[in-house]
N, C-alpha and C. Protein backbone atom coordinates (compact mmCIF):
# COMPACT_ATOMS: atom_id res chain seq x y z
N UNK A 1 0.84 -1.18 0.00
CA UNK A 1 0.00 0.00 0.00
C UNK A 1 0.89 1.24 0.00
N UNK A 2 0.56 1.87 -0.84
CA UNK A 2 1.08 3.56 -0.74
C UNK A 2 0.89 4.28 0.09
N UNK A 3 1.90 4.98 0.35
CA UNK A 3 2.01 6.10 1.45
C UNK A 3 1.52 7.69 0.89
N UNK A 4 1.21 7.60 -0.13
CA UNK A 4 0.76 9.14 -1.18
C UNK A 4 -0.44 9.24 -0.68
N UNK A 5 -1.68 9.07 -0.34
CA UNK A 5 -2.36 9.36 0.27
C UNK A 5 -1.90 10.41 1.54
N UNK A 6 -1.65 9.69 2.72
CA UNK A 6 -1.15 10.36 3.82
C UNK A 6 -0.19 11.66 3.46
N UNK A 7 1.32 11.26 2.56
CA UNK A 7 1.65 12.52 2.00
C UNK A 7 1.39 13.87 1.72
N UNK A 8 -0.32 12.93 0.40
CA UNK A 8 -0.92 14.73 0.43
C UNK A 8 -1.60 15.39 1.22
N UNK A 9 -2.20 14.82 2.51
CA UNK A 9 -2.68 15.18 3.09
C UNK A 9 -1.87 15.97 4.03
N UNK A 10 -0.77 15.46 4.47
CA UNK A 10 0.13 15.94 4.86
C UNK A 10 0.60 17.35 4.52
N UNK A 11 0.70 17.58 3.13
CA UNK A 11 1.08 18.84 2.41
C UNK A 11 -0.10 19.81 2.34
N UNK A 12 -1.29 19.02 1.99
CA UNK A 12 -2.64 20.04 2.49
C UNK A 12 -2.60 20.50 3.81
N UNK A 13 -2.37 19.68 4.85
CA UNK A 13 -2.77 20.25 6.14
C UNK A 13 -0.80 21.25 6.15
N UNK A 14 0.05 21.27 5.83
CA UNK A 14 0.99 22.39 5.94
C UNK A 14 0.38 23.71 4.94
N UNK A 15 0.07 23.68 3.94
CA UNK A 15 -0.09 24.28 3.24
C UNK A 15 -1.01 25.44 3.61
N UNK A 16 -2.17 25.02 4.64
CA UNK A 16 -3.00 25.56 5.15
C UNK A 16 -3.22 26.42 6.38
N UNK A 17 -1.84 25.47 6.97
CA UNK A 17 -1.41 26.04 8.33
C UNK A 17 -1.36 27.69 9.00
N UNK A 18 -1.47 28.50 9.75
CA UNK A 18 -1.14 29.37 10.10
C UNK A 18 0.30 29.74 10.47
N UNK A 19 1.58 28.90 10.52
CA UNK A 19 2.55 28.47 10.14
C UNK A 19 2.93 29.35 8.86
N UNK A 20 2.12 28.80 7.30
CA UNK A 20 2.67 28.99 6.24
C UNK A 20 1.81 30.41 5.85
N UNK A 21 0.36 30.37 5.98
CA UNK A 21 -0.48 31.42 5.58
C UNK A 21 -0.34 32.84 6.08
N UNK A 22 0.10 32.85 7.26
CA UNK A 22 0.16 34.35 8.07
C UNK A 22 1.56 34.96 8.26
N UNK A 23 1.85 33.60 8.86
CA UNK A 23 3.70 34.12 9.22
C UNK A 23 4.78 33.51 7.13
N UNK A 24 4.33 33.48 6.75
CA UNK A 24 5.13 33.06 5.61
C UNK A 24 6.28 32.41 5.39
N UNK A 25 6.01 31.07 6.84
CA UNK A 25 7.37 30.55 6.38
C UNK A 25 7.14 29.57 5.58
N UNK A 26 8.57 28.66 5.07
CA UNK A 26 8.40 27.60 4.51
C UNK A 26 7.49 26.31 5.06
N UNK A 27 7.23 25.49 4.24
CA UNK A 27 6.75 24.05 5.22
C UNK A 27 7.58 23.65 5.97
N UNK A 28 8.78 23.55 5.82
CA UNK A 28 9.92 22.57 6.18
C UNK A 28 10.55 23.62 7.72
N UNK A 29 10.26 24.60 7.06
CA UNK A 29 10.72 25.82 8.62
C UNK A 29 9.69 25.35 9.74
N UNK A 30 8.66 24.87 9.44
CA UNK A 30 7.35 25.71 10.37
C UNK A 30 7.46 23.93 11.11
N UNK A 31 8.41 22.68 10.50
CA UNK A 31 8.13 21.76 11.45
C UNK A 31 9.32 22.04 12.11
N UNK A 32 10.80 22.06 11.46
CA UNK A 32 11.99 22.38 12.77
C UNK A 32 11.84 23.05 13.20
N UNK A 33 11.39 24.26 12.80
CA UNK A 33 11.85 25.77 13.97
C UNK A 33 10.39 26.17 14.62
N UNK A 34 9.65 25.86 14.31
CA UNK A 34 8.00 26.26 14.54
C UNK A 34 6.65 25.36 14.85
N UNK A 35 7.15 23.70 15.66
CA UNK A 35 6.59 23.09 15.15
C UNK A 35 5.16 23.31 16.28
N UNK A 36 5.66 24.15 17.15
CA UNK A 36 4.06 24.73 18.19
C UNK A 36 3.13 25.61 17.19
N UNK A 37 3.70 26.34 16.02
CA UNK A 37 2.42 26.76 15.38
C UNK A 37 1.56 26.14 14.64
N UNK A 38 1.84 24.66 14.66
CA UNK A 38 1.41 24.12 13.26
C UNK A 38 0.34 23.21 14.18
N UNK A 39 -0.99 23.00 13.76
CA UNK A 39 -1.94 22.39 14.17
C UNK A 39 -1.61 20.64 14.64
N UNK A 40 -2.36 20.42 15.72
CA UNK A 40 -2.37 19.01 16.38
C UNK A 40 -2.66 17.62 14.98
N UNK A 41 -3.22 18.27 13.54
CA UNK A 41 -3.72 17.23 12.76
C UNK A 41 -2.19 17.14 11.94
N UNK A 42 -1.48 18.39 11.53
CA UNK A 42 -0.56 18.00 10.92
C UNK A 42 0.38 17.09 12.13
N UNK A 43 0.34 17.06 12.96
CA UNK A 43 1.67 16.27 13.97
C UNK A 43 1.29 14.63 13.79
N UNK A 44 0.01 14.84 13.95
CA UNK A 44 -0.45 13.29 13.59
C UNK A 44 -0.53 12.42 12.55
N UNK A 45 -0.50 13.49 11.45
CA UNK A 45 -0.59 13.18 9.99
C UNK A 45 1.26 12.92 10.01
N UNK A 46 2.00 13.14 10.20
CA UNK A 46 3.41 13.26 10.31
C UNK A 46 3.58 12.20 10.97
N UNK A 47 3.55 12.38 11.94
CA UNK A 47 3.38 10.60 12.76
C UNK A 47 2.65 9.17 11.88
N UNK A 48 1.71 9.40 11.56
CA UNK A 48 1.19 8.52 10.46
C UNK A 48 1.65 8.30 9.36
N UNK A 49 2.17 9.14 8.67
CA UNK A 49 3.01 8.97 7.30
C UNK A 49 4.67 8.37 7.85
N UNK A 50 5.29 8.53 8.87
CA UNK A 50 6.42 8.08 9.28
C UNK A 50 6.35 6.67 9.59
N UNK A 51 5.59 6.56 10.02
CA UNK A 51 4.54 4.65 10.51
C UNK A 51 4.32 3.70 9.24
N UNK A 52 3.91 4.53 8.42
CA UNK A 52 3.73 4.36 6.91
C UNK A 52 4.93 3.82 6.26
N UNK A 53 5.75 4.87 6.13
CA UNK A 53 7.75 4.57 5.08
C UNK A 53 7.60 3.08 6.10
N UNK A 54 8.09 3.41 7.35
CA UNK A 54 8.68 2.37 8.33
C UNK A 54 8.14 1.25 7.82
N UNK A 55 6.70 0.91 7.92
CA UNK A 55 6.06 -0.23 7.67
C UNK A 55 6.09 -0.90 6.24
N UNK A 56 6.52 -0.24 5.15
CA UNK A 56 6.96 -0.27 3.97
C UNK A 56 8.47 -1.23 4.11
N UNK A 57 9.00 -0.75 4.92
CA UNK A 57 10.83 -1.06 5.23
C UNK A 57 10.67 -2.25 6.02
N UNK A 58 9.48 -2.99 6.89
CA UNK A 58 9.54 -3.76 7.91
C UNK A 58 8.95 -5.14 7.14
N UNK A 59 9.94 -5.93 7.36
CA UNK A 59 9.59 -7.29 6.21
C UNK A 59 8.71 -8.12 7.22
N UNK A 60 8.14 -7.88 8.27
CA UNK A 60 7.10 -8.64 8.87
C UNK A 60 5.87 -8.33 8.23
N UNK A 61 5.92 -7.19 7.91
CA UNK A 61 4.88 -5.98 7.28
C UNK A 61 4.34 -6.67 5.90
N UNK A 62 5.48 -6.99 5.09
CA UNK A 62 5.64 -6.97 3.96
C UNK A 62 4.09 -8.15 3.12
N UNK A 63 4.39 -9.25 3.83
CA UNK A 63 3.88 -9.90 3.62
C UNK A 63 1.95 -9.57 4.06
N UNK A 64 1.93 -8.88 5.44
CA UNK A 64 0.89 -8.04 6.00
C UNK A 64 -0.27 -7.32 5.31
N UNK A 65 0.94 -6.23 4.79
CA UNK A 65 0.36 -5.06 4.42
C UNK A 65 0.75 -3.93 5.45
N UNK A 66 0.83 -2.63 4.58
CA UNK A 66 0.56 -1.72 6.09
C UNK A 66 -0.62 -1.46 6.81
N UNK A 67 -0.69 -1.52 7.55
CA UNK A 67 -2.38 -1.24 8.21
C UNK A 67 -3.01 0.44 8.62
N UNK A 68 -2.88 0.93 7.45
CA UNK A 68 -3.19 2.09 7.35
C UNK A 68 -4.79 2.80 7.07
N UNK A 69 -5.42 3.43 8.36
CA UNK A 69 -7.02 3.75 8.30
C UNK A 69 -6.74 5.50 8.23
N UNK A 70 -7.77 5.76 8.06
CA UNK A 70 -7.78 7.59 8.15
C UNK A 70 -7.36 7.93 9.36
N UNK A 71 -7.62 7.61 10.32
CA UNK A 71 -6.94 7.74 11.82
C UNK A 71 -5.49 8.30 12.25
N UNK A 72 -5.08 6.83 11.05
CA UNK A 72 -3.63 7.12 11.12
C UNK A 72 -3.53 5.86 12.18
N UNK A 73 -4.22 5.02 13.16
CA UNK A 73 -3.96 4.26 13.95
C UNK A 73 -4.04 2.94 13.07
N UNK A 74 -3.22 1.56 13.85
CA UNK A 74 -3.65 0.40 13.12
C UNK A 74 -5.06 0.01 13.38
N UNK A 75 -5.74 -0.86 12.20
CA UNK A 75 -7.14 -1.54 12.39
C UNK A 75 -7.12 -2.49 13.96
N UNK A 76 -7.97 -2.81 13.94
CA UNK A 76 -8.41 -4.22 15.64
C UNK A 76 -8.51 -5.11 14.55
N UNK A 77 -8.79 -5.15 13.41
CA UNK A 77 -10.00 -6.25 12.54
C UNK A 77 -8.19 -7.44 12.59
N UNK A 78 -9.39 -8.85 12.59
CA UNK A 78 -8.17 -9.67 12.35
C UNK A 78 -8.83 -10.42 11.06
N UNK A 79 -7.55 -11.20 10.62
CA UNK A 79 -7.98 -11.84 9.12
C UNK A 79 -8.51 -13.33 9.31
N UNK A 80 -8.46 -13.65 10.73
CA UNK A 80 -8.77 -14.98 10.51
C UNK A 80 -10.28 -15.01 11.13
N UNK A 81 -11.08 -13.77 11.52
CA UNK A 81 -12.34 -13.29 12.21
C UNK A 81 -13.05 -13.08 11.18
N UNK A 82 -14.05 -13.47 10.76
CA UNK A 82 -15.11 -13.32 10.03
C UNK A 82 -15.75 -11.79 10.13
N UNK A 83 -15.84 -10.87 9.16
CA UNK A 83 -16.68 -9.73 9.01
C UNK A 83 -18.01 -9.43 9.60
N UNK A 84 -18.39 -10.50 9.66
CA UNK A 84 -19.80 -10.62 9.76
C UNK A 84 -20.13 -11.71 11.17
N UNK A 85 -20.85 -11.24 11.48
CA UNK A 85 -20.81 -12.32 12.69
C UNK A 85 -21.93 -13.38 12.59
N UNK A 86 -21.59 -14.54 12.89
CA UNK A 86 -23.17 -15.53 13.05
C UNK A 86 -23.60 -14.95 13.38
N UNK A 87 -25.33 -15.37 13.57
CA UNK A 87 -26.46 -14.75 14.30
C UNK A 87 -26.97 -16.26 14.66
């Protein structure tokens, strides 16, 4: 699974920032030198896309998948649990 998803979102939520829009710095300034102005979604989105490369690089993974939801957290769901439950 691709990590470009998370990426652009990543670059949307800098792009948007009060970081880049008001004070005019770069993206790349506003995480080393500024990273208290930049909203709680980009830190997480950053955290999630880093989880992402890693899990790409991790050959336990490989075979897996990365387990990547909008969250940014891993799924609970397991593969050997049925979707659907008896009734």
């Amino acid at each position: 699974m691709s990590c470009d998803p998370l990426l652009a979102s990543l670059k949307e939520c800098l792009l948007n920032s009060d970081c880049v829009v008001k004070n005019g710095h770069l993206p790349s300034e506003c995480f080393k030198s500024y990273p208290e102005q930049l909203p709680d979604q980009c830190h997480s989105l950053r955290r999630a896309l880093f989880n992402c490369k890693r899990g790409q690089l991790d050959m336990r993974k490989r075979f897996r998948g990365n387990n990547v939801t909008n969250s940014g957290t891993p799924s609970t769901a397991r593969a050997d649990s049925p979707a659907i439950q008896p009734s």
